[in-house]
Protein backbone atom coordinates (compact mmCIF):
# COMPACT_ATOMS: atom_id res chain seq x y z
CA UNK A 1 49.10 115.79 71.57
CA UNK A 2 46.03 116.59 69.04
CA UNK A 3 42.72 117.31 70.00
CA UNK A 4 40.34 115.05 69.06
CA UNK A 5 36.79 115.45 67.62
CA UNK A 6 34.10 115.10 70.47
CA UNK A 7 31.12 113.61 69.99
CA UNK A 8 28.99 115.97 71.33
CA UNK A 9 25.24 116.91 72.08
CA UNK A 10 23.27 113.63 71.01
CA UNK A 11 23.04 110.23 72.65
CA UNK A 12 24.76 107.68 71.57
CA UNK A 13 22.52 104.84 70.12
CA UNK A 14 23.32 101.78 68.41
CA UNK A 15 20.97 100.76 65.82
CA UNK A 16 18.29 98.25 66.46
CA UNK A 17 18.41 94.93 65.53
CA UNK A 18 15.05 92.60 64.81
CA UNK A 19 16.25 89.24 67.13
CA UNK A 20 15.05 85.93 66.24
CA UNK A 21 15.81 82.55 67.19
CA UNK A 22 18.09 80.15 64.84
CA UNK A 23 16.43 77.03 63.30
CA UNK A 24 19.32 75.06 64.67
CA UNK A 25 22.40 75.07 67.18
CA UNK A 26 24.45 73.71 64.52
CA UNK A 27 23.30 75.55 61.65
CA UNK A 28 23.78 79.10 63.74
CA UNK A 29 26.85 78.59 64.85
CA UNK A 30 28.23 77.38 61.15
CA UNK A 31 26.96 80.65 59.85
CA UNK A 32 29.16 82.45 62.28
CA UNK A 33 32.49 80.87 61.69
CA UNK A 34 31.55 81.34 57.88
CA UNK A 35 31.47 85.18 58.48
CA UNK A 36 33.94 86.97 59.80
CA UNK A 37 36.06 90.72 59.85
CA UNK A 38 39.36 91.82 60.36
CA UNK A 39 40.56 95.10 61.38
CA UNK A 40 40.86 97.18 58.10
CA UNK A 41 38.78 99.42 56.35
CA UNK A 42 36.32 98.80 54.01
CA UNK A 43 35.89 102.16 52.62
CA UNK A 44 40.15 102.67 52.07
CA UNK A 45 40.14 99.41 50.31
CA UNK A 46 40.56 99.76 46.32
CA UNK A 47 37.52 98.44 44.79
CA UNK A 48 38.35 96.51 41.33
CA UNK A 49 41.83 98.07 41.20
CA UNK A 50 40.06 102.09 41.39
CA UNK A 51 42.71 104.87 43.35
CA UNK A 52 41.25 104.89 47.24
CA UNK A 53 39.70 108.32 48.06
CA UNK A 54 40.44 109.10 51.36
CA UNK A 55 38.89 112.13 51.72
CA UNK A 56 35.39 110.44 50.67
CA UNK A 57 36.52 107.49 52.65
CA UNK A 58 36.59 109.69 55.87
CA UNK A 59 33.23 111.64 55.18
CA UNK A 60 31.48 108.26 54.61
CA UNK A 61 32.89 106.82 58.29
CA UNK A 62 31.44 110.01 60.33
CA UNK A 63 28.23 109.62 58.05
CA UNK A 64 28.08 106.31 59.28
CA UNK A 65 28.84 107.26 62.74
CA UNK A 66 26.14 109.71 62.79
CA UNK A 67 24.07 107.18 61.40
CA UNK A 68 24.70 104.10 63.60
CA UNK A 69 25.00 106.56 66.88
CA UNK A 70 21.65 108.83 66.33
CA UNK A 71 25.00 112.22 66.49
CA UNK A 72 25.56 114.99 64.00
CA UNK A 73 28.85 115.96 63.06
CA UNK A 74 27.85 115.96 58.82
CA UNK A 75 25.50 118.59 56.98
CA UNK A 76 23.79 115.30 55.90
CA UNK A 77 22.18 114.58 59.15
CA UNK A 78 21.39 118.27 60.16
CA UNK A 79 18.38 117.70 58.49
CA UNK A 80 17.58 115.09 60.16
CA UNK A 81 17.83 117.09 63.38
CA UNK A 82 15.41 119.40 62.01
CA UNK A 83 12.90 117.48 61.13
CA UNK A 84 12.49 115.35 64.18
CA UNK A 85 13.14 118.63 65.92
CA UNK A 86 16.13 117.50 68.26
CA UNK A 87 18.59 119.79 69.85
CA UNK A 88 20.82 120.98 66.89
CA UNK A 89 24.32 120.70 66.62
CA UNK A 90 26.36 124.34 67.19
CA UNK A 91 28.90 123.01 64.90
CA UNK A 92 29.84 120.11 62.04
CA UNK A 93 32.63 119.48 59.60
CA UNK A 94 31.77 120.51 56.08
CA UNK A 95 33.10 117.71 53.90
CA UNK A 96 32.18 118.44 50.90
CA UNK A 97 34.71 121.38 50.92
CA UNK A 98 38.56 119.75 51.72
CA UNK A 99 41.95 119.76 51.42
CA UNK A 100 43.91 117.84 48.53
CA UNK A 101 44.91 114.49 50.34
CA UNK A 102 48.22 114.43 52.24
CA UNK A 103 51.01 111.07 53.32
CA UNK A 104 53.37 111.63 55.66
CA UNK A 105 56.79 109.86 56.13
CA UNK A 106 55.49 107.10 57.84
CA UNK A 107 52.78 106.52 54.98
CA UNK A 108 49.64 108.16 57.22
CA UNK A 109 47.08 109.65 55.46
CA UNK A 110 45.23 113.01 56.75
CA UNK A 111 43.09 115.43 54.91
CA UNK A 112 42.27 119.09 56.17
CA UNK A 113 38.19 119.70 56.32
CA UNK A 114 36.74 123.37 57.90
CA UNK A 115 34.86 122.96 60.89
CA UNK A 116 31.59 125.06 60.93
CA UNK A 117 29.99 126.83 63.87
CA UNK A 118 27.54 129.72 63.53
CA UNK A 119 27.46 129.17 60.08
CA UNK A 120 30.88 130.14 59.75
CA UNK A 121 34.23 128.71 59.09
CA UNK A 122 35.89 128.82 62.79
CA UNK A 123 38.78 125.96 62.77
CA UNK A 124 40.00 123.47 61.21
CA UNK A 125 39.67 119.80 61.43
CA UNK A 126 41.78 116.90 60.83
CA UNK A 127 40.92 113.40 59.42
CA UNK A 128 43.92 110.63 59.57
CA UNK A 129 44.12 107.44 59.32
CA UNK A 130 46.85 105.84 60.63
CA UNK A 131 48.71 102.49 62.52
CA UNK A 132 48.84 100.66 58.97
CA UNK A 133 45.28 101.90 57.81
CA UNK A 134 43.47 100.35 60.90
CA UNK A 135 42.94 103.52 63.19
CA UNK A 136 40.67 106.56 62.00
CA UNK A 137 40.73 110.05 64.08
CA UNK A 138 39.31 113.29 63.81
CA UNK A 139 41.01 116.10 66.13
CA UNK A 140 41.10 120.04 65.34
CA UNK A 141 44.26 121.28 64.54
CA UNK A 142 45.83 123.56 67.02
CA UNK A 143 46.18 127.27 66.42
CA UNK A 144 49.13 127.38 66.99
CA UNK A 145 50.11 125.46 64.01
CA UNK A 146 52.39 126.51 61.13
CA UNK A 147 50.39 128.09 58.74
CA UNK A 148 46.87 128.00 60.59
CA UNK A 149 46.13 131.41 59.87
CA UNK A 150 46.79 130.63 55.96
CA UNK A 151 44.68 127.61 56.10
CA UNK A 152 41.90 129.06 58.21
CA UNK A 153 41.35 131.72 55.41
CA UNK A 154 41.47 129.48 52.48
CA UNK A 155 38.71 127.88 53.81
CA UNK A 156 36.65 130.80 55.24
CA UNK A 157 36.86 132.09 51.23
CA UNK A 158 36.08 128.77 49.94
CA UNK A 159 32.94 128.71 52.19
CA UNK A 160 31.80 132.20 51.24
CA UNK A 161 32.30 131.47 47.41
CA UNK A 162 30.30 127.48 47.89
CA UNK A 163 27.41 129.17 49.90
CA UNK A 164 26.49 131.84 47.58
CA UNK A 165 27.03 129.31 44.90
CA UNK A 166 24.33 127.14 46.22
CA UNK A 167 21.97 130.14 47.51
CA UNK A 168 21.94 131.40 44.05
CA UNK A 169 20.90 127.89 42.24
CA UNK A 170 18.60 127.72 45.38
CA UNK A 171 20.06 123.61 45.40
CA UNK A 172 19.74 122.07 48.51
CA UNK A 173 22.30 119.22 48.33
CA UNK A 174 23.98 116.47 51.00
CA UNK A 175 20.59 115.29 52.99
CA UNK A 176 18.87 112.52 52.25
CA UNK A 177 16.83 112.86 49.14
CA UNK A 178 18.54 115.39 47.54
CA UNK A 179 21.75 115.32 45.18
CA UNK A 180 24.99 115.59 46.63
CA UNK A 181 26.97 118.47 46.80
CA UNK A 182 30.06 119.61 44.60
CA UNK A 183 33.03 118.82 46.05
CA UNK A 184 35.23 121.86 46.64
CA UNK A 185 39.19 121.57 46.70
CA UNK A 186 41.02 123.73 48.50
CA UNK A 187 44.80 123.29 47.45
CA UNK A 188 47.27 123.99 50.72
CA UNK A 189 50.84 124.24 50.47
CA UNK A 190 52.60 122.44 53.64
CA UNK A 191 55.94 123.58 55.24
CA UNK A 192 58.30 121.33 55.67
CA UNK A 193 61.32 121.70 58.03
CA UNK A 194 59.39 122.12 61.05
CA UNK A 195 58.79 118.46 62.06
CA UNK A 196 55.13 118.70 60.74
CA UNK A 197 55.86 119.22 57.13
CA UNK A 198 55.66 115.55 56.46
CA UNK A 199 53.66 114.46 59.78
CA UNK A 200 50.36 115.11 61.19
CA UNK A 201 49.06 118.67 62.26
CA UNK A 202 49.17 119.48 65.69
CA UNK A 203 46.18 119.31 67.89
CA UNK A 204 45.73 121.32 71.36
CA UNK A 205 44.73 117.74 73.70
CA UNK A 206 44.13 114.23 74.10
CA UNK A 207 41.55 112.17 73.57
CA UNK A 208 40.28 108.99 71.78
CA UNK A 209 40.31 107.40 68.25
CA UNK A 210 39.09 104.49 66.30
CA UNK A 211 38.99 101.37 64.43
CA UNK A 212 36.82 100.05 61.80
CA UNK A 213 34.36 97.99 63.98
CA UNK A 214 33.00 101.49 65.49
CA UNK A 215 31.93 102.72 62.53
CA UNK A 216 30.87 98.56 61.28
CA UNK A 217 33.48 99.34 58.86
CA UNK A 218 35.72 96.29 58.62
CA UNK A 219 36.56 94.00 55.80
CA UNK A 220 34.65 90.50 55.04
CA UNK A 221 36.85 88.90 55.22
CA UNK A 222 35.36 85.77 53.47
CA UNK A 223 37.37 85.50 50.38
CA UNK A 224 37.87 81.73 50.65
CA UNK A 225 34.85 80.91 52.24
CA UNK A 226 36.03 79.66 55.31
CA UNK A 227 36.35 81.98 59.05
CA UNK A 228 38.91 79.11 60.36
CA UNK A 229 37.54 79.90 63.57
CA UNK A 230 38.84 83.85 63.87
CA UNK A 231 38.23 85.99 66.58
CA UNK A 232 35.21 88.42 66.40
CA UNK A 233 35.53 92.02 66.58
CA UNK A 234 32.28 94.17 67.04
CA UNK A 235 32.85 97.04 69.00
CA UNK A 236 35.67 97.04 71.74
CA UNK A 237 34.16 96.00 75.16
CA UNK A 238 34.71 99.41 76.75
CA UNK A 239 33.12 100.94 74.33
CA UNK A 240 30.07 98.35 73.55
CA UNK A 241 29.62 98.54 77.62
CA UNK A 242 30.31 102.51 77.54
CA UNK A 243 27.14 102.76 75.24
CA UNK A 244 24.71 100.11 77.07
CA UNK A 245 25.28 102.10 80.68
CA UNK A 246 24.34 105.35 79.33
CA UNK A 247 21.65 104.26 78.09
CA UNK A 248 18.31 105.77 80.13
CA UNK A 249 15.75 103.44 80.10
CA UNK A 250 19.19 100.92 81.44
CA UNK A 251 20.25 103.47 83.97
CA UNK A 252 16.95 103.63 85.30
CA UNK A 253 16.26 99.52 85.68
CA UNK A 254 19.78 99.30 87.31
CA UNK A 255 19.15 101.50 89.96
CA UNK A 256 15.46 99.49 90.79
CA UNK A 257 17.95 96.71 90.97
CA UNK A 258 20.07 98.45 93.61
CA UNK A 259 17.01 98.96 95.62
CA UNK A 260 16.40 95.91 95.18
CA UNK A 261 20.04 94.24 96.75
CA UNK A 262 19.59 96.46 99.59
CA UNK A 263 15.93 94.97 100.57
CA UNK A 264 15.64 92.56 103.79
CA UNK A 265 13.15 89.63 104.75
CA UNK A 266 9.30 89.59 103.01
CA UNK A 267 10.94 91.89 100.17
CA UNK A 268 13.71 90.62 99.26
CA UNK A 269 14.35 88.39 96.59
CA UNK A 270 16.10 89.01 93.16
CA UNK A 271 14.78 90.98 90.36
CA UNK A 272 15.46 91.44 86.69
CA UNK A 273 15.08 92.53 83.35
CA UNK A 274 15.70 92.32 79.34
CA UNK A 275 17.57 94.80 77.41
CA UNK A 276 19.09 95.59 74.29
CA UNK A 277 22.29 97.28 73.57
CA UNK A 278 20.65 100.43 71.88
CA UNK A 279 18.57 100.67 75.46
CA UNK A 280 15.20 98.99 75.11
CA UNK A 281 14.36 96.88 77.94
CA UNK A 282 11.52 94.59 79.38
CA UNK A 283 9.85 95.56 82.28
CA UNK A 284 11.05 94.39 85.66
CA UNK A 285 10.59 90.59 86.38
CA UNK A 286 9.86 89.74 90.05
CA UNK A 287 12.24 86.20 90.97
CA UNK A 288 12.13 84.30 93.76
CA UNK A 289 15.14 84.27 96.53
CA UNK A 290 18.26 83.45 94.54
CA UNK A 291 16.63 83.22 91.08
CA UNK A 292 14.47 85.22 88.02
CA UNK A 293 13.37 83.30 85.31
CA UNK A 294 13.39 85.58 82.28
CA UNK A 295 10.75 83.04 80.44
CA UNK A 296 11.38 83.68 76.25
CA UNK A 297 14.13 85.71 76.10
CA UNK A 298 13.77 85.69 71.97
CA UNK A 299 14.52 89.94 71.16
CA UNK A 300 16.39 90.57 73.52
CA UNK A 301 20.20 90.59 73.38
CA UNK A 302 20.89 90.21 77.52
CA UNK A 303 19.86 90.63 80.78
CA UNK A 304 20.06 92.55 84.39
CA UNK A 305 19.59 91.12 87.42
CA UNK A 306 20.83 91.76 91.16
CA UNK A 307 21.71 89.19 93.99
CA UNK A 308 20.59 89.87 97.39
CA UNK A 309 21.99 90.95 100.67
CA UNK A 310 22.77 87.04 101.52
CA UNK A 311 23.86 86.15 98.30
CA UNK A 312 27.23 86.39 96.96
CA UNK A 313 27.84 89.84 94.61
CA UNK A 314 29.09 88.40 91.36
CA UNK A 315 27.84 85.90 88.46
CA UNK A 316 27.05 82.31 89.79
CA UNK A 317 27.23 79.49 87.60
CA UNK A 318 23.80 79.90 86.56
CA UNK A 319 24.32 83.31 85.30
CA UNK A 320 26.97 82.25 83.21
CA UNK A 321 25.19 79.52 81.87
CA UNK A 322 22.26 82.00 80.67
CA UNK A 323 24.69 84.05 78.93
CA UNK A 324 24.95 81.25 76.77
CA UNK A 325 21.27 81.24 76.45
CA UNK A 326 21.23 84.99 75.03
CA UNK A 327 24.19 84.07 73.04
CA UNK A 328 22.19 81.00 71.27
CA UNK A 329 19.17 83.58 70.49
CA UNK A 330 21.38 85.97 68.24
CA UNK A 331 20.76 86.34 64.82
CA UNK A 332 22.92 84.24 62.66
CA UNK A 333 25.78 86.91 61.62
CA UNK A 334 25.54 89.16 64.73
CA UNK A 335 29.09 89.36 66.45
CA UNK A 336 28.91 87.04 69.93
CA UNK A 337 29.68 89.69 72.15
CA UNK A 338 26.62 91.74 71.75
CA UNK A 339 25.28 89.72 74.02
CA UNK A 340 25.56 90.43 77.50
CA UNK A 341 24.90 90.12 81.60
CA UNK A 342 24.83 92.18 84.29
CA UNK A 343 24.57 91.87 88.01
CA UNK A 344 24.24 94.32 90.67
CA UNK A 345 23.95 93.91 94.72
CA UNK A 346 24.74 95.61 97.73
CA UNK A 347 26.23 95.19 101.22
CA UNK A 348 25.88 97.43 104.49
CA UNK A 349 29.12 99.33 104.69
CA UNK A 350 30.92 99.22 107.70
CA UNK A 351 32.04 102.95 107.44
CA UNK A 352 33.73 105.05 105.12
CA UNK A 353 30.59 104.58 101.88
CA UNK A 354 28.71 107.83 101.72
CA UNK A 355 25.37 106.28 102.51
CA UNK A 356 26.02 103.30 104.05
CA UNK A 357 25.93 100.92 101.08
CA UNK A 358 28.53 99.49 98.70
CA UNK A 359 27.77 99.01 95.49
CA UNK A 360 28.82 95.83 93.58
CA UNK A 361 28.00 96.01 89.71
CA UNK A 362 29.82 93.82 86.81
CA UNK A 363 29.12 93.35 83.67
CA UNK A 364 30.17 90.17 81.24
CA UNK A 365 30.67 88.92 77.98
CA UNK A 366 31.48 86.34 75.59
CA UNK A 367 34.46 87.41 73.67
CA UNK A 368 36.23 83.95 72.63
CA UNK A 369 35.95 82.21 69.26
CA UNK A 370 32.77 81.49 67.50
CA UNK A 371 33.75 77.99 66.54
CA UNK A 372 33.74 77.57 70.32
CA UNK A 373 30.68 78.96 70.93
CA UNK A 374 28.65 76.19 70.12
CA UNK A 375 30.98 73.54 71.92
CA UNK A 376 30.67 75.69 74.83
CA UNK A 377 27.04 76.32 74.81
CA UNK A 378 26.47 72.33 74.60
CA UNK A 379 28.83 71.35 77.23
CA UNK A 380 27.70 74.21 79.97
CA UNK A 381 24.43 73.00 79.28
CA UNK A 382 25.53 69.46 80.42
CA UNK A 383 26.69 70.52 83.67
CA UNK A 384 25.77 69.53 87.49
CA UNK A 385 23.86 72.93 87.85
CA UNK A 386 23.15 71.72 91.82
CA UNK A 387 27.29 70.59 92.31
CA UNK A 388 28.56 73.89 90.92
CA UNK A 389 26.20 76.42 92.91
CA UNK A 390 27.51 74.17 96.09
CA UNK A 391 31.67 74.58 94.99
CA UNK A 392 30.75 78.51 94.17
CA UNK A 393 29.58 79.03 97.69
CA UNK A 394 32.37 76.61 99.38
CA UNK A 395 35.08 78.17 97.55
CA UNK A 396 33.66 81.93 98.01
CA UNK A 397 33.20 81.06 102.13
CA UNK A 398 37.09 79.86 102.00
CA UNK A 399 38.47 82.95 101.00
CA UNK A 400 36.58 86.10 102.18
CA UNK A 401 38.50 85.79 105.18
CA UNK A 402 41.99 85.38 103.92
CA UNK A 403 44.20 88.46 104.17
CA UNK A 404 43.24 91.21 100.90
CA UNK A 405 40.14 89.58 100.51
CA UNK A 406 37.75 91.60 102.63
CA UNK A 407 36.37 94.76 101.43
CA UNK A 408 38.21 97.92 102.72
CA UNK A 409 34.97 99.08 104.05
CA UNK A 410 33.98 95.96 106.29
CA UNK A 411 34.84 92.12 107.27
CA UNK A 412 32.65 90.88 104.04
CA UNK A 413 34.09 89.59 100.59
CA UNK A 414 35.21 92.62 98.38
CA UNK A 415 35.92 93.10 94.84
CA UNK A 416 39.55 91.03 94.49
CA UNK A 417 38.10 87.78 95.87
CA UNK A 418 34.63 87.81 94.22
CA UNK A 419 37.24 88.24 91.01
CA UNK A 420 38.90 85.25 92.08
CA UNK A 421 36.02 83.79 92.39
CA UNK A 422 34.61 84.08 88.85
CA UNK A 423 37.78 82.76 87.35
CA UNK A 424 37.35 79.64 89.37
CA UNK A 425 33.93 79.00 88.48
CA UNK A 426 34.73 79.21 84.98
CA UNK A 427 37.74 76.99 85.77
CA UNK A 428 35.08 74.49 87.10
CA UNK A 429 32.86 74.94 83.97
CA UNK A 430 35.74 74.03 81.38
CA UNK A 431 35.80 78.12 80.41
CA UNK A 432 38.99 79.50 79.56
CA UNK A 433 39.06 83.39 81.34
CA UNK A 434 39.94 84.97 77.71
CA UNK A 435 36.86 83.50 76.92
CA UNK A 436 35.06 85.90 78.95
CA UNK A 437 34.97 89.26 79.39
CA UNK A 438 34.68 90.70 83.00
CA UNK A 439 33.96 94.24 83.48
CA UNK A 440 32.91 96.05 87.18
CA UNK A 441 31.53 99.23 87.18
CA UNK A 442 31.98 101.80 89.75
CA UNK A 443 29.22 104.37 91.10
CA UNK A 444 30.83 106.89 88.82
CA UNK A 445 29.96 104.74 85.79
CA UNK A 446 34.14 104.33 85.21
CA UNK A 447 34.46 100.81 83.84
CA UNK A 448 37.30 98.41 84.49
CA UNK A 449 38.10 95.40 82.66
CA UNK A 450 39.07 92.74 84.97
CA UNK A 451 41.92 90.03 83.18
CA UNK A 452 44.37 87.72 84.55
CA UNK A 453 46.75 86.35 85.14
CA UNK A 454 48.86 82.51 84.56
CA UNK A 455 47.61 81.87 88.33
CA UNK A 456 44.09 83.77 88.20
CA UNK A 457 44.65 86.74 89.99
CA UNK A 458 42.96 89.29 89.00
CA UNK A 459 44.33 92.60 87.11
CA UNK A 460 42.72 96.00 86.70
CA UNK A 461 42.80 97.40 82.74
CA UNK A 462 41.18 100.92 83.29
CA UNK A 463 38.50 102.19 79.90
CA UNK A 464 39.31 105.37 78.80
């Protein structure tokens, strides 16, 4: 098992992009098919026939990441942590002093960086890349690794020698505005005939990695110029809806929202707002009973909303057909599932909930083709809006009282069968279910992507 680099201390923010609306359906949607990724690299891709560099390939992806993210793992963006005077970093890999590049038997590439902390050198950390060049991971090596000692005081040496090299010229080097740094080479003899001679270091745990579309890595790959209707990758869902949650200004809204679902009589109604995936939202719009107009949703990239005690706990027809609306709004080039819905509501708990409530929350995107898109958008658009809210409710009142449908904590329709649900109401919109990603959300913030299956039942894919 290796243990992999945390990303630690700041929140996680995605940059912030300027929304605007397309000057036609046809013309946005054209643009999108034209430009599309796949899952390598950009950065370990030889540029007019030059050797790859993977060291510098890895220290530009955790820039990035830093970058994109608002984190600090790099010297270069230390400085920016002092000058806007956030909480500092105890610790960051040192790039610009590294190992020579190593490729194991099954042709992965790793390279050996020192991690700082205290201004010292205090372990070691491990860039690979790996699964045919499309997964990156940083993890610190165990210390109980062949020849960590060795290693460990190659570096601390190396770090002495660069640091009084650079107090001496009094250069600052590596932030922005300044030159960058010498590169230091530290040259490490592996062992072999101990199973990691020709393989990875060990690590000391598990954890996560990732592909190119984290770090907005991935190749163009419009050589021909023609997408051919691919698929889109942008960030993975659990991980695009792992960033909106946390986000404070979101968490915040979501639980007005709650408040909101629980409300009876003269106040209740449904609420809503406007939010972006980096966490900037509109303030809370006041609906009527089963309904919030969001008015110009132009800069935003999705919406919030909750459904109320007598209304049914996941996305109606109508909510699905304003997902298309946010969808239509993207800039021309954005990936289609940045944008995004979410609904929240409540029901009294017949016993067992710790205050008396359970909490419905689900969250969905588009994640189909975007030569589809536009076909989609179009024919939703053309829909009986007044026959589908009438099926959603007949079909939701025929099976909350089958057996498994009700909600282990009272005779009311639980998770399963609102699941079911969904599926058929995109069934009865002409929506395939890959289409669409489903995602509930527990109290906990755990996210589950809901799939399924040849007959539409639902299954449970757990986000790490």
């Amino acid at each position: 098992m290796k243990k992999n680099l945390t990303f630690w201390l700041f929140p996680v923010t995605l940059g912030l992009i300027a929304m605007h609306s397309c000057s036609s359906e046809d013309d946005y949607f054209k643009s999108q098919d034209e430009k599309y990724t796949t899952n390598k690299f950009q950065v370990f891709s030889s540029q007019d026939g030059k050797t790859v560099n993977y060291a510098d390939g890895f220290k530009t992806l955790m820039e990035r990441y830093d970058s994109l993210y608002n984190v600090s793992h790099t010297a270069k963006t230390m400085k920016r942590s002092f000058s806007k005077s956030e909480n500092i970093a105890d610790q960051y890999i040192e790039f610009n002093i590294r190992s020579q590049e190593f490729t194991t038997d099954n042709n992965e590439k790793y390279v050996l960086f020192p991690l700082i902390r205290n201004y010292q050198v205090d372990g070691i950390m491990v860039a690979s890349l790996r699964e045919d060049e499309t997964i990156v991971e940083y993890y610190e090596m165990s210390t109980d690794g062949k020849n960590y000692r060795e290693i460990l005081s190659l570096f601390k040496a190396q770090y002495v020698k660069t640091t009084v090299n650079k107090r001496l010229s009094k250069s600052a080097c590596g932030f922005d505005g300044y030159p960058p740094c010498d590169i230091d080479t530290v040259i490490i003899t592996v062992p072999k005939g101990n199973g990691n001679g020709t393989g990875l270091p060990p690590g000391g745990g598990g954890g996560t990695s990732g592909g190119c579309s984290i770090y907005e890595n991935c190749i163009d790959n419009n050589l021909d110029g023609g997408g051919g209707g691919a698929p889109e990758l942008g960030l993975s869902p659990c991980f695009r809806t792992k960033l909106l949650i946390s986000k404070q200004q979101i968490k915040e809204k979501v639980n007005t929202l709650f408040d909101q679902a629980k409300q009876t009589g003269v106040n209740s109604g449904e609420k809503g707002f406007m939010a972006n995936s980096n966490g900037s939202t509109s303030p809370i719009i006041t609906g009527a009973e089963h309904s919030a107009d969001f008015g110009d949703i132009s800069g935003y990239e999705g919406f919030y909303h909750n459904h109320t005690p007598g209304g049914i706990k996941i996305f109606s027809p109508a909510d699905i057909r304003k997902l298309f609306e946010f969808i239509i709004k993207l800039p021309a080039g954005t990936s289609l599932d940045t944008a995004f819905a979410g609904v929240v509501a409540t029901e009294v708990c017949g016993g067992g909930c710790p205050d008396g409530y359970e909490y419905f929350y689900y969250v969905m995107t588009y994640i189909g083709n975007s030569s589809d898109a536009g076909t989609l958008y179009n024919h939703v658009h053309s829909l009986n809006f007044e026959d589908l809210d009438k099926a959603y409710k007949r079909y939701e009142q025929s099976i909350s009282n089958k057996p498994g449908n009700s909600s282990q904590y009272g005779n009311y329709t639980g998770n399963k069968a609102l699941e079911k649900l969904f599926y058929n109401t995109l069934n009865k919109m002409g929506i395939k279910s890959n289409q669409i990603n489903l995602q509930r959300i527990d109290q906990n913030g755990n996210i589950t992507n809901v799939t399924y299956d040849a007959n539409g039942n639902p299954r449970d894919t757990q986000c790490s």
